[in-house]
PDB file of N, CA and C in Angstrom:
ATOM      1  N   UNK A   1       7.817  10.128  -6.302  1.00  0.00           N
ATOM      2  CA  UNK A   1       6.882   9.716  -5.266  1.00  0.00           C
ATOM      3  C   UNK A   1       7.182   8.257  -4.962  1.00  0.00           C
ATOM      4  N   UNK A   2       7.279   8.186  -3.710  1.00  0.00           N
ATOM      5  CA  UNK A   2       7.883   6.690  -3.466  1.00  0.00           C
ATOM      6  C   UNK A   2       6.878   6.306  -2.032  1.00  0.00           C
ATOM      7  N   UNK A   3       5.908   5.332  -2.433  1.00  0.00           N
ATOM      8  CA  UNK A   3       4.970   5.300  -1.378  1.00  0.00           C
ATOM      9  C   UNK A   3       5.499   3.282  -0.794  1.00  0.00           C
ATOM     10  N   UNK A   4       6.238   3.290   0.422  1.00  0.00           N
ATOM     11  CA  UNK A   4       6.380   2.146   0.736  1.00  0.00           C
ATOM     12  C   UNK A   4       5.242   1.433   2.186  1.00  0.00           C
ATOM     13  N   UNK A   5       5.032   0.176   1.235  1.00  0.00           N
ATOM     14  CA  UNK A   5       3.804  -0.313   2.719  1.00  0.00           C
ATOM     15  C   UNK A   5       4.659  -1.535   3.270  1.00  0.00           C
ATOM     16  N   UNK A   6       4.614  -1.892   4.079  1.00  0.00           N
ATOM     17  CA  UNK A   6       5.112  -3.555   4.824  1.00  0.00           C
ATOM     18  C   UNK A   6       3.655  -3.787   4.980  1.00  0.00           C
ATOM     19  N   UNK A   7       4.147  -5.105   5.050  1.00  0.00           N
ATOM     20  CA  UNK A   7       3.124  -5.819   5.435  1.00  0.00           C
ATOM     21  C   UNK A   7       3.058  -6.683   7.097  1.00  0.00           C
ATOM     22  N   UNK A   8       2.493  -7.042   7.731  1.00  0.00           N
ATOM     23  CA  UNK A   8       2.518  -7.613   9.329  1.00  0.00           C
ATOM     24  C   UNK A   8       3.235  -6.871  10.241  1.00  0.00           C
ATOM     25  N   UNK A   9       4.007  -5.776  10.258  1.00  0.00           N
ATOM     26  CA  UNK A   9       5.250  -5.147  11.047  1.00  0.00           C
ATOM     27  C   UNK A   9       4.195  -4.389  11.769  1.00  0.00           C
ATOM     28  N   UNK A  10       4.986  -4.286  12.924  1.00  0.00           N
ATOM     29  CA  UNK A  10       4.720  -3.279  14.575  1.00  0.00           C
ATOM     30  C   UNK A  10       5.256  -2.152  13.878  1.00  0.00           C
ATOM     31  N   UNK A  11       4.636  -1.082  14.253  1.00  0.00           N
ATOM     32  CA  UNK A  11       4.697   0.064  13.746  1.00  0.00           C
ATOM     33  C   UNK A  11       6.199   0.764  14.869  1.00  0.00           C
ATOM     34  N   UNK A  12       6.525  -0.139  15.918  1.00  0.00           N
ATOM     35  CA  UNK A  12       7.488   0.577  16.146  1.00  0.00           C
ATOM     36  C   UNK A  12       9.005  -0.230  16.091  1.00  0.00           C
ATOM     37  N   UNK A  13       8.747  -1.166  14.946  1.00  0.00           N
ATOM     38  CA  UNK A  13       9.671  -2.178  14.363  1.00  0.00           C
ATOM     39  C   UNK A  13      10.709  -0.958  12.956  1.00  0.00           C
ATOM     40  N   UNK A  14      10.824  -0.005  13.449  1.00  0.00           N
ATOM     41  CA  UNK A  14      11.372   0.781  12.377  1.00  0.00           C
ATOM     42  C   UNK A  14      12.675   1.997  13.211  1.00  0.00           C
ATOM     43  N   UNK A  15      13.704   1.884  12.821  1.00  0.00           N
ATOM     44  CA  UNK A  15      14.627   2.821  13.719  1.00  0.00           C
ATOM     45  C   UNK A  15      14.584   4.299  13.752  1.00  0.00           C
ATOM     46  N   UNK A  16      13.687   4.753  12.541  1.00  0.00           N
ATOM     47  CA  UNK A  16      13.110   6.231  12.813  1.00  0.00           C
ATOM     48  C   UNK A  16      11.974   6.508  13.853  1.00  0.00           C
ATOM     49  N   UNK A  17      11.401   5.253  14.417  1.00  0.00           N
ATOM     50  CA  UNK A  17      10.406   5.632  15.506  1.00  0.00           C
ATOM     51  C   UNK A  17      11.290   5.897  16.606  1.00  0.00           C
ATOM     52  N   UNK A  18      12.400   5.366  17.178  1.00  0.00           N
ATOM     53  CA  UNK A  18      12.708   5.636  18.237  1.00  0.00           C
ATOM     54  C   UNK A  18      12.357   4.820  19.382  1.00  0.00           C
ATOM     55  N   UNK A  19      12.210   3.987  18.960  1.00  0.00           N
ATOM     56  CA  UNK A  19      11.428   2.739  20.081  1.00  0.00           C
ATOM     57  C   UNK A  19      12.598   1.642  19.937  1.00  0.00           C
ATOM     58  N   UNK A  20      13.304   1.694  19.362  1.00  0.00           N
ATOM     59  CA  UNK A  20      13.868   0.053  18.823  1.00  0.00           C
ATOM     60  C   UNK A  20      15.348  -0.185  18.868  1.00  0.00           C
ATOM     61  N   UNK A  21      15.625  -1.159  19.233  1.00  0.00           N
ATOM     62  CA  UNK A  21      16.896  -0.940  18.452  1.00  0.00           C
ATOM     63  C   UNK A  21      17.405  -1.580  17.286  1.00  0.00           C
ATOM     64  N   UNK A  22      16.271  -1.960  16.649  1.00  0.00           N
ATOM     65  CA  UNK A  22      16.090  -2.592  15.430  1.00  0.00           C
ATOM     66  C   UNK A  22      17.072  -1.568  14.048  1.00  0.00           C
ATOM     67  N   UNK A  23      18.097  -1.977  13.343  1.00  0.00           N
ATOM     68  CA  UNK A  23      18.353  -1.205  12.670  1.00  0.00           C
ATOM     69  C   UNK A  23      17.778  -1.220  11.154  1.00  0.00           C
ATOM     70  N   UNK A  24      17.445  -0.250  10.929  1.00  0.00           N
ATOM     71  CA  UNK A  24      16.862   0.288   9.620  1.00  0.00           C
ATOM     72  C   UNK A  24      17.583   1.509   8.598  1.00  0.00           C
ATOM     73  N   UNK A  25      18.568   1.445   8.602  1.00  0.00           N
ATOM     74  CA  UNK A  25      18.952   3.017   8.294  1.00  0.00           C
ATOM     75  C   UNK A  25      18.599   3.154   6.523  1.00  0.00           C
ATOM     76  N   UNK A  26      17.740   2.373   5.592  1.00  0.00           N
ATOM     77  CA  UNK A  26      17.549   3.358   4.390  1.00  0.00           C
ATOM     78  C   UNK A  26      15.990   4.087   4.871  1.00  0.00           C
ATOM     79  N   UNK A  27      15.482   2.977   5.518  1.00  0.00           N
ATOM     80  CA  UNK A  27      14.129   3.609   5.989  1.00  0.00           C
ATOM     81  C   UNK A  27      13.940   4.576   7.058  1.00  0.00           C
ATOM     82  N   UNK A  28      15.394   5.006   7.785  1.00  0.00           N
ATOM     83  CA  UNK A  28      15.475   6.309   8.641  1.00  0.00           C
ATOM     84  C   UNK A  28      15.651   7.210   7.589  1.00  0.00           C
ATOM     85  N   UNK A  29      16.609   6.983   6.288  1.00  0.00           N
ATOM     86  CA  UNK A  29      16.990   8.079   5.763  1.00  0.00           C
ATOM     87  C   UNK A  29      15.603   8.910   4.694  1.00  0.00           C
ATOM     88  N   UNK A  30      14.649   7.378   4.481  1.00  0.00           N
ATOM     89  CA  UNK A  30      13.650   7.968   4.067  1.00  0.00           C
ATOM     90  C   UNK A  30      12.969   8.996   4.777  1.00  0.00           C
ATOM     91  N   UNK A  31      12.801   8.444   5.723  1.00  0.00           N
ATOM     92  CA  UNK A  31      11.934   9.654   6.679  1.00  0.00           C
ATOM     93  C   UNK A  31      12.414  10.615   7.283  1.00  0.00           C
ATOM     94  N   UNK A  32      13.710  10.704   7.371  1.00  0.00           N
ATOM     95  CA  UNK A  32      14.267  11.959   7.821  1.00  0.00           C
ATOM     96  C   UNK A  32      14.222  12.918   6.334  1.00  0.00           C
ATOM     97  N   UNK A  33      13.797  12.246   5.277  1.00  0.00           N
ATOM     98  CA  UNK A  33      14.134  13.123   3.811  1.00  0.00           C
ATOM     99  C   UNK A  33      12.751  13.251   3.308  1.00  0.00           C
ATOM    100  N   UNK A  34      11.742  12.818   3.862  1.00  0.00           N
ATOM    101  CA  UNK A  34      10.673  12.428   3.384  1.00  0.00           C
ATOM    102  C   UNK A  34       9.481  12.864   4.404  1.00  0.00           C
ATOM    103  N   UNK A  35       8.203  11.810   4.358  1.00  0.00           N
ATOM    104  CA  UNK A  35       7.437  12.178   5.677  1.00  0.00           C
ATOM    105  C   UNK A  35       6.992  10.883   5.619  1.00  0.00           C
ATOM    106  N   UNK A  36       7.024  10.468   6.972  1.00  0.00           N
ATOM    107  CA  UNK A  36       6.606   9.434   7.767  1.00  0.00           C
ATOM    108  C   UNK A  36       5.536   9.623   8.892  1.00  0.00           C
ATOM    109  N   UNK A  37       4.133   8.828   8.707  1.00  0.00           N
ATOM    110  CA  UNK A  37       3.500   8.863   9.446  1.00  0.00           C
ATOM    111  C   UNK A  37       3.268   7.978  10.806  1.00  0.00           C
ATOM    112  N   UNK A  38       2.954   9.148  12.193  1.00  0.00           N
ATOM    113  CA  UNK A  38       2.681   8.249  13.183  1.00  0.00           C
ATOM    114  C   UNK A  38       1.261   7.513  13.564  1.00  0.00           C
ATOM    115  N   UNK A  39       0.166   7.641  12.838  1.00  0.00           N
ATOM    116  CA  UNK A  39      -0.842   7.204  12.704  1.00  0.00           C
ATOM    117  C   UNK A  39      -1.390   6.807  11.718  1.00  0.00           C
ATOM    118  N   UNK A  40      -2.184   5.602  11.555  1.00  0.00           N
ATOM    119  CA  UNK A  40      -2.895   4.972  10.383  1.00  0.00           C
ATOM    120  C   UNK A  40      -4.495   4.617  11.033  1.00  0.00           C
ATOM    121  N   UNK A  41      -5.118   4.629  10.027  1.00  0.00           N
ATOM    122  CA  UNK A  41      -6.206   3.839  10.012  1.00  0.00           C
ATOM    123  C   UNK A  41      -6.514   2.860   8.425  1.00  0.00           C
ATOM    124  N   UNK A  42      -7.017   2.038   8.789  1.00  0.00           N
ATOM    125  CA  UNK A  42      -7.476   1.115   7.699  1.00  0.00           C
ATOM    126  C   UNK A  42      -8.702   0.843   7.364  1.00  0.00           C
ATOM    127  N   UNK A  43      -9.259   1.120   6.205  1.00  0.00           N
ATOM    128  CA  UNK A  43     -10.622   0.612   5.820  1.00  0.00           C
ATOM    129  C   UNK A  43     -11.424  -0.588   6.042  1.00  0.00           C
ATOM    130  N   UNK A  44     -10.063  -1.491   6.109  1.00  0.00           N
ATOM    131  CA  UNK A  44     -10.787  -2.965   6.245  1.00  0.00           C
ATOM    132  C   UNK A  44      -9.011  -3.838   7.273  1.00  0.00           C
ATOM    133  N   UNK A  45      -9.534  -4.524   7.630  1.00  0.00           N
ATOM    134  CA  UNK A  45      -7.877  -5.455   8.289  1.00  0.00           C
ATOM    135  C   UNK A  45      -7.336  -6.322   7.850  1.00  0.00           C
ATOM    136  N   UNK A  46      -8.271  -6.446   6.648  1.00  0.00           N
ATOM    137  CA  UNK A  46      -7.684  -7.391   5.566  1.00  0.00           C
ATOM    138  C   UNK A  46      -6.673  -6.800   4.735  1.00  0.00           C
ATOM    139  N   UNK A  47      -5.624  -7.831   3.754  1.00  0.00           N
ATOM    140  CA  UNK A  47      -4.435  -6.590   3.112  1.00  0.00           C
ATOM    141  C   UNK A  47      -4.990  -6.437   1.484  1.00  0.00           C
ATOM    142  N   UNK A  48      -5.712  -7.339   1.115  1.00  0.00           N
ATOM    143  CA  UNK A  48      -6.177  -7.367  -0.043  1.00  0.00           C
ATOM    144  C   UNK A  48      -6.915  -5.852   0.080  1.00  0.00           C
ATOM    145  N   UNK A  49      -8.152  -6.029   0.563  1.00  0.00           N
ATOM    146  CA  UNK A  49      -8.744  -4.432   0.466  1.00  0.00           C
ATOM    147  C   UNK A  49      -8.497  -3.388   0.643  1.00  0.00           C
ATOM    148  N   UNK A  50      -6.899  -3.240   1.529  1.00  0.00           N
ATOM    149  CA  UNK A  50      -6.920  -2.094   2.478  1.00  0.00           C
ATOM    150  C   UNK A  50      -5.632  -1.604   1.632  1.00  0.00           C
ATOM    151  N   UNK A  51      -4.920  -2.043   0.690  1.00  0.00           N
ATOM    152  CA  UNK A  51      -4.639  -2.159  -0.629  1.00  0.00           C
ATOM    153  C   UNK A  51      -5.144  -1.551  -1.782  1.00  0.00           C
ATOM    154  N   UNK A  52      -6.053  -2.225  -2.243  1.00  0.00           N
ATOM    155  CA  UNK A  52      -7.054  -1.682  -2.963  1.00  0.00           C
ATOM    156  C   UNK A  52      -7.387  -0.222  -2.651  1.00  0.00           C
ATOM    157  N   UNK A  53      -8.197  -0.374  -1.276  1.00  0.00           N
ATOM    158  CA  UNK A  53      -8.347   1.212  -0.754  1.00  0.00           C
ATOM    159  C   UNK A  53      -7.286   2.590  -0.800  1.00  0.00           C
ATOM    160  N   UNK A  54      -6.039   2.026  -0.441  1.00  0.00           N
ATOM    161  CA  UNK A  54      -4.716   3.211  -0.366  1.00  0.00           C
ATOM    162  C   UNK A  54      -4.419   3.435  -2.042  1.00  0.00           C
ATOM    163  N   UNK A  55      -4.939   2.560  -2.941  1.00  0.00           N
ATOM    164  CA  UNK A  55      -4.655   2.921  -4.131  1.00  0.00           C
ATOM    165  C   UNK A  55      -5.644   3.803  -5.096  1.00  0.00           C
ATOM    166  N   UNK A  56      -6.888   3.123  -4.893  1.00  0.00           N
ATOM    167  CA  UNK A  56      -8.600   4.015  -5.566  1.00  0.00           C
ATOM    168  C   UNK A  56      -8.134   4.708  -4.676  1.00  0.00           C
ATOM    169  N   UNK A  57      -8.738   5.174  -3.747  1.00  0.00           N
ATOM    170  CA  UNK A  57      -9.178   6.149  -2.680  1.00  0.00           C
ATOM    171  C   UNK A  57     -10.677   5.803  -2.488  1.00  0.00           C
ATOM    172  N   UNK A  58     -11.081   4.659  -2.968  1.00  0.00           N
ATOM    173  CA  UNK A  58     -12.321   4.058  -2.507  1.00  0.00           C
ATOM    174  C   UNK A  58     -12.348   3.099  -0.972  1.00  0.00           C
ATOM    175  N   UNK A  59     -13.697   2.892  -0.668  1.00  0.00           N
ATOM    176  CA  UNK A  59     -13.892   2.144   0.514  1.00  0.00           C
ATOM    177  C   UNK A  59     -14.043   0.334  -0.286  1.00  0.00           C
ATOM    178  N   UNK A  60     -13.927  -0.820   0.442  1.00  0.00           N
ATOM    179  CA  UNK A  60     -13.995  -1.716  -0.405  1.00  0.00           C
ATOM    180  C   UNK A  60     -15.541  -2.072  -0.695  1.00  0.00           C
ATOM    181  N   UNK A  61     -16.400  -1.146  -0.237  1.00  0.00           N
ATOM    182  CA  UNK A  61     -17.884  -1.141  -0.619  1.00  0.00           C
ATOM    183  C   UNK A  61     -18.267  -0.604  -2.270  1.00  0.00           C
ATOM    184  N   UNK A  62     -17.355   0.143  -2.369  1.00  0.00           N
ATOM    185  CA  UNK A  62     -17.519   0.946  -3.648  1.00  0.00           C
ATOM    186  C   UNK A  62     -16.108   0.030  -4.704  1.00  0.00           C
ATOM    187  N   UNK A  63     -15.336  -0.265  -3.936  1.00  0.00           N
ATOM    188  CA  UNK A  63     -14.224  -0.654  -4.820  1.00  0.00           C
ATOM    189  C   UNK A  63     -14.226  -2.734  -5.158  1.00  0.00           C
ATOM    190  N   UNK A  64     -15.348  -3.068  -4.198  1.00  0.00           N
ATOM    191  CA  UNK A  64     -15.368  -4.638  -4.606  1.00  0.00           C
ATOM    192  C   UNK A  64     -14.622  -5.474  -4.296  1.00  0.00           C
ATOM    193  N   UNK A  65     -13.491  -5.203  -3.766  1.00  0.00           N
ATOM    194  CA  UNK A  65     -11.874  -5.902  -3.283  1.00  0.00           C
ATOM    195  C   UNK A  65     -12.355  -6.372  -1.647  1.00  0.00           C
ATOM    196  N   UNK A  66     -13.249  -7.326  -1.364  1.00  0.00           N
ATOM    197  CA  UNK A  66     -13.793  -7.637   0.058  1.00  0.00           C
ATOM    198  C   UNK A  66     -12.634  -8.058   1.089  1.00  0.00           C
ATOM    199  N   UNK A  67     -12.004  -8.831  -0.162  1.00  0.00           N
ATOM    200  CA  UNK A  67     -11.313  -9.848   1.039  1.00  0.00           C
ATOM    201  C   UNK A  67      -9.760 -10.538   0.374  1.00  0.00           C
ATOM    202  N   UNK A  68      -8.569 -11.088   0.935  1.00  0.00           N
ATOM    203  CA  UNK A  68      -7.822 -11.975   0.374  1.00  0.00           C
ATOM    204  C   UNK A  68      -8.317 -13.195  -0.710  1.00  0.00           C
ATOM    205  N   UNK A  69      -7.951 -12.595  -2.419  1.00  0.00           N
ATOM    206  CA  UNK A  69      -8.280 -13.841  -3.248  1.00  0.00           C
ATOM    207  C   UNK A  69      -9.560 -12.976  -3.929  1.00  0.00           C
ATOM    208  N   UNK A  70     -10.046 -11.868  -3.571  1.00  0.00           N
ATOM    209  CA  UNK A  70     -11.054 -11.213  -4.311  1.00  0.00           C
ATOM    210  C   UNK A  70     -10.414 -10.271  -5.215  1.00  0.00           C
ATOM    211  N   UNK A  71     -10.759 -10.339  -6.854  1.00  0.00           N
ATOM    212  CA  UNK A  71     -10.422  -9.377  -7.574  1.00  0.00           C
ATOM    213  C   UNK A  71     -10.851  -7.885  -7.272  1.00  0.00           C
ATOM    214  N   UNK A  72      -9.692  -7.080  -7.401  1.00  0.00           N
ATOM    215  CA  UNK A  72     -10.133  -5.587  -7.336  1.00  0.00           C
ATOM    216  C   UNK A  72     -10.584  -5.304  -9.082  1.00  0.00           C
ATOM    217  N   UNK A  73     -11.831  -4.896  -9.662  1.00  0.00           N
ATOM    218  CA  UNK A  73     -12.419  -4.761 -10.824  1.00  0.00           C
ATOM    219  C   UNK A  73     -11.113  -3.529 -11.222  1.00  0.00           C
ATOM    220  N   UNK A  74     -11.037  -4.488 -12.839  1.00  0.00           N
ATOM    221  CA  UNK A  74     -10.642  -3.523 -13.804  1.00  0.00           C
ATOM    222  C   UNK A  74     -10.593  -2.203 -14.282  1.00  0.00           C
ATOM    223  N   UNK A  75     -12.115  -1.755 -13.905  1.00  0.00           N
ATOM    224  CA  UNK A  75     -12.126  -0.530 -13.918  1.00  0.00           C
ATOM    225  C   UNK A  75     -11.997   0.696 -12.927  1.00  0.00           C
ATOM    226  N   UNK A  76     -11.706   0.216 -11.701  1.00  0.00           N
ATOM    227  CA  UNK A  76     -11.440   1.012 -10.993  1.00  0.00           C
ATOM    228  C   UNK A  76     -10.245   2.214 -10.997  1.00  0.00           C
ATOM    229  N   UNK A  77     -10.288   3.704 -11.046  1.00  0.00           N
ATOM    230  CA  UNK A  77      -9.149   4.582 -11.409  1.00  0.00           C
ATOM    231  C   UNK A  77      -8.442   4.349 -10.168  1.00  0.00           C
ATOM    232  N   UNK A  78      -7.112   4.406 -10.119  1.00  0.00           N
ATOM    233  CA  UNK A  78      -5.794   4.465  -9.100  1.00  0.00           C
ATOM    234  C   UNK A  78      -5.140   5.271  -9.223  1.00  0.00           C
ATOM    235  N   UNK A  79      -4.869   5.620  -8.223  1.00  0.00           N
ATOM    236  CA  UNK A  79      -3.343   6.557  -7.861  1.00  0.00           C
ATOM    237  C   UNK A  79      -2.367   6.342  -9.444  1.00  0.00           C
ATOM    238  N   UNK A  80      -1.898   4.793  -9.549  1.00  0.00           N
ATOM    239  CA  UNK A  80      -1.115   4.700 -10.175  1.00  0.00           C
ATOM    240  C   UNK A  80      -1.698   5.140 -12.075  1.00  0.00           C
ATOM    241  N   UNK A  81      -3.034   4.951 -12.248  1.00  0.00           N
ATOM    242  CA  UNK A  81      -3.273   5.325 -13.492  1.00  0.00           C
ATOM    243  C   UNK A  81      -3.360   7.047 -13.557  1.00  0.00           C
ATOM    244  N   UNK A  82      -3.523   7.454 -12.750  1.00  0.00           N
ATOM    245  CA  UNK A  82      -3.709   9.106 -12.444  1.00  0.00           C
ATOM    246  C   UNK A  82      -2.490   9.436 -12.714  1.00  0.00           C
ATOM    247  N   UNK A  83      -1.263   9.091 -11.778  1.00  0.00           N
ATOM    248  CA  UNK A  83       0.168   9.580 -12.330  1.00  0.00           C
ATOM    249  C   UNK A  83       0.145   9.572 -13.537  1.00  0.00           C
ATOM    250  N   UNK A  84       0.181   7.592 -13.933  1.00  0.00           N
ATOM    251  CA  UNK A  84       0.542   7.763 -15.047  1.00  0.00           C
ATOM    252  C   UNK A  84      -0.245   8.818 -16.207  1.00  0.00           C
ATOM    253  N   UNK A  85      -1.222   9.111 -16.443  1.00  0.00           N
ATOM    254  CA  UNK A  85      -2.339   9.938 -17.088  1.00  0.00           C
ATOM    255  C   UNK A  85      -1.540  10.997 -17.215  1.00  0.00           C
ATOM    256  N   UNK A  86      -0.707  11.385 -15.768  1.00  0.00           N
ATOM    257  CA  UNK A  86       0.316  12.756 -15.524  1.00  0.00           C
ATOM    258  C   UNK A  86       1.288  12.990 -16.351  1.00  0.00           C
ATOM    259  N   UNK A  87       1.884  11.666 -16.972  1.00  0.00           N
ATOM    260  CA  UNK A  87       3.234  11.621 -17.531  1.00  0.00           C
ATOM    261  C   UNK A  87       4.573  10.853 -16.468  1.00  0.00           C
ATOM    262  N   UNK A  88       3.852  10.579 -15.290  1.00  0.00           N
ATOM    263  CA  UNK A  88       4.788   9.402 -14.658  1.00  0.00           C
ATOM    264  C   UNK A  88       4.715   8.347 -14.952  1.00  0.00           C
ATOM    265  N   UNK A  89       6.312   7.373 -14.467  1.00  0.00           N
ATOM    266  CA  UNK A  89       6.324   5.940 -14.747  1.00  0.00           C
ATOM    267  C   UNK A  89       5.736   5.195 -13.494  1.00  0.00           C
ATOM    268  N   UNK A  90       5.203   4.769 -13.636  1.00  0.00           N
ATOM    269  CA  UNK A  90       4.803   3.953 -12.075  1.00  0.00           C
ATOM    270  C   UNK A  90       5.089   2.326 -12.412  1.00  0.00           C
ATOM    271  N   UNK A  91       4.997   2.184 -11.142  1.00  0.00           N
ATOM    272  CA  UNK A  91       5.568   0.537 -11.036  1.00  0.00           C
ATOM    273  C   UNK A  91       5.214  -0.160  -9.879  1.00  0.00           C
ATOM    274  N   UNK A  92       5.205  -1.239  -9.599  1.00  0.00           N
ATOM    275  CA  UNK A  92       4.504  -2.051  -8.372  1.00  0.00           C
ATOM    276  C   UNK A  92       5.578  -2.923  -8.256  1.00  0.00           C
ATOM    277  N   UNK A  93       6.552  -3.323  -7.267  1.00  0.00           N
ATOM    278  CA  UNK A  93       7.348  -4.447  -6.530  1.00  0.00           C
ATOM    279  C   UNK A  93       6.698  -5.026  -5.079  1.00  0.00           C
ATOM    280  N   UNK A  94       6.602  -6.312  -5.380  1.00  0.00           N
ATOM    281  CA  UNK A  94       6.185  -6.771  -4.234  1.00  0.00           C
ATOM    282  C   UNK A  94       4.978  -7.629  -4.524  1.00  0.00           C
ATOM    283  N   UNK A  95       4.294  -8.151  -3.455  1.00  0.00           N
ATOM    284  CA  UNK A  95       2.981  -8.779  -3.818  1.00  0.00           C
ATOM    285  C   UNK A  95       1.698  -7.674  -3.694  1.00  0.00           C
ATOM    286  N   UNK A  96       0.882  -7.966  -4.254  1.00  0.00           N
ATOM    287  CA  UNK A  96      -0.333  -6.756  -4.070  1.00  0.00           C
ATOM    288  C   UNK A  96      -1.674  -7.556  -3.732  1.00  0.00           C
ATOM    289  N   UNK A  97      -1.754  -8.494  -4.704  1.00  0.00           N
ATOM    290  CA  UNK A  97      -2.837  -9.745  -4.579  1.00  0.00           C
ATOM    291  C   UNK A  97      -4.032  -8.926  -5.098  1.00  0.00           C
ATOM    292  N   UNK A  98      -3.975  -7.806  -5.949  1.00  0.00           N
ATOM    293  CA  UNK A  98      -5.104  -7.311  -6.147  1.00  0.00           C
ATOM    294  C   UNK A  98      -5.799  -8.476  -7.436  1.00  0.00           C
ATOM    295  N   UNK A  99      -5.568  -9.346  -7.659  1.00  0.00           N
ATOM    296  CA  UNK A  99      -5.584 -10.319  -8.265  1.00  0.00           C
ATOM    297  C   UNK A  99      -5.797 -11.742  -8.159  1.00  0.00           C
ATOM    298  N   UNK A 100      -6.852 -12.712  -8.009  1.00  0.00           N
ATOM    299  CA  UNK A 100      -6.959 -14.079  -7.552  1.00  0.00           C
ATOM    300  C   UNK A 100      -5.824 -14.969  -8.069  1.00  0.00           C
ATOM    301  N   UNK A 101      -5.262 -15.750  -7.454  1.00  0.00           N
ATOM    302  CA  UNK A 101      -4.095 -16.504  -8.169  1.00  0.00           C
ATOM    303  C   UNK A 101      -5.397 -17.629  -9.284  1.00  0.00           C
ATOM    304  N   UNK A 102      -6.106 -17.803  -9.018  1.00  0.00           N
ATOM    305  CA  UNK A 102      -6.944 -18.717 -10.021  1.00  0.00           C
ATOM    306  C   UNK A 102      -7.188 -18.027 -11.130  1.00  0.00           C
ATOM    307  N   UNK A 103      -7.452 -16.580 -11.344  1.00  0.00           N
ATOM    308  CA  UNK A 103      -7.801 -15.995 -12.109  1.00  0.00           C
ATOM    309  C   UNK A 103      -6.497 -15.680 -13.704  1.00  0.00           C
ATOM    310  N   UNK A 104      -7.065 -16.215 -14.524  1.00  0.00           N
ATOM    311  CA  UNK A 104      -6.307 -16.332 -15.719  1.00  0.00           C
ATOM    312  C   UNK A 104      -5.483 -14.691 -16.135  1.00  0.00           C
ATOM    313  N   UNK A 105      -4.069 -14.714 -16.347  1.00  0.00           N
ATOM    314  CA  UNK A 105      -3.898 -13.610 -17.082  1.00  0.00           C
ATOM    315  C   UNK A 105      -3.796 -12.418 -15.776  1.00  0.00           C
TER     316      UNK A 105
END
């Protein structure tokens, strides 16, 4: 399972949309091998929460993650603890910020 997000990009900044002539070809080959969606919605427009949200499957009302620089609580279950629970390896590259940079540890 390979779930990739960008962050700030035009949704038709990708050469599997067909809009561009932007070249992309590992991210065509994903989606020609994979599934790529043409519609999103977001819980919140912030990336901190909307983050948070694609990972719980919570809203950031229930999940606490308001805003950029707000901790997402410890105890919240994720996608990624569920795999793992499964017997998958999971892993995070990139920034997530589910985490205050002030916040120790």
């Amino acid at each position: 399972i390979l779930l990739v997000i960008t962050d700030q990009q035009h949704p038709d900044l990708a050469g599997f949309t067909g809009k561009t002539a932007v070249r992309t070809p590992h991210l065509d080959h994903l989606a020609a091998e994979g599934a790529a969606g043409s519609r999103a919605y977001a819980a919140c427009p912030l990336c901190t929460p909307s983050r948070a949200t694609m990972l719980s499957g919570q809203y950031p009302s229930r999940h606490g993650a308001w805003s950029i620089g707000t901790d997402t609580p410890d105890d919240i279950t994720s996608v990624a603890a569920l795999l793992t629970a499964a017997g998958y390896r999971t892993g995070l590259v990139g920034k997530s910020h589910f985490k205050s940079c002030e916040r120790p540890g």
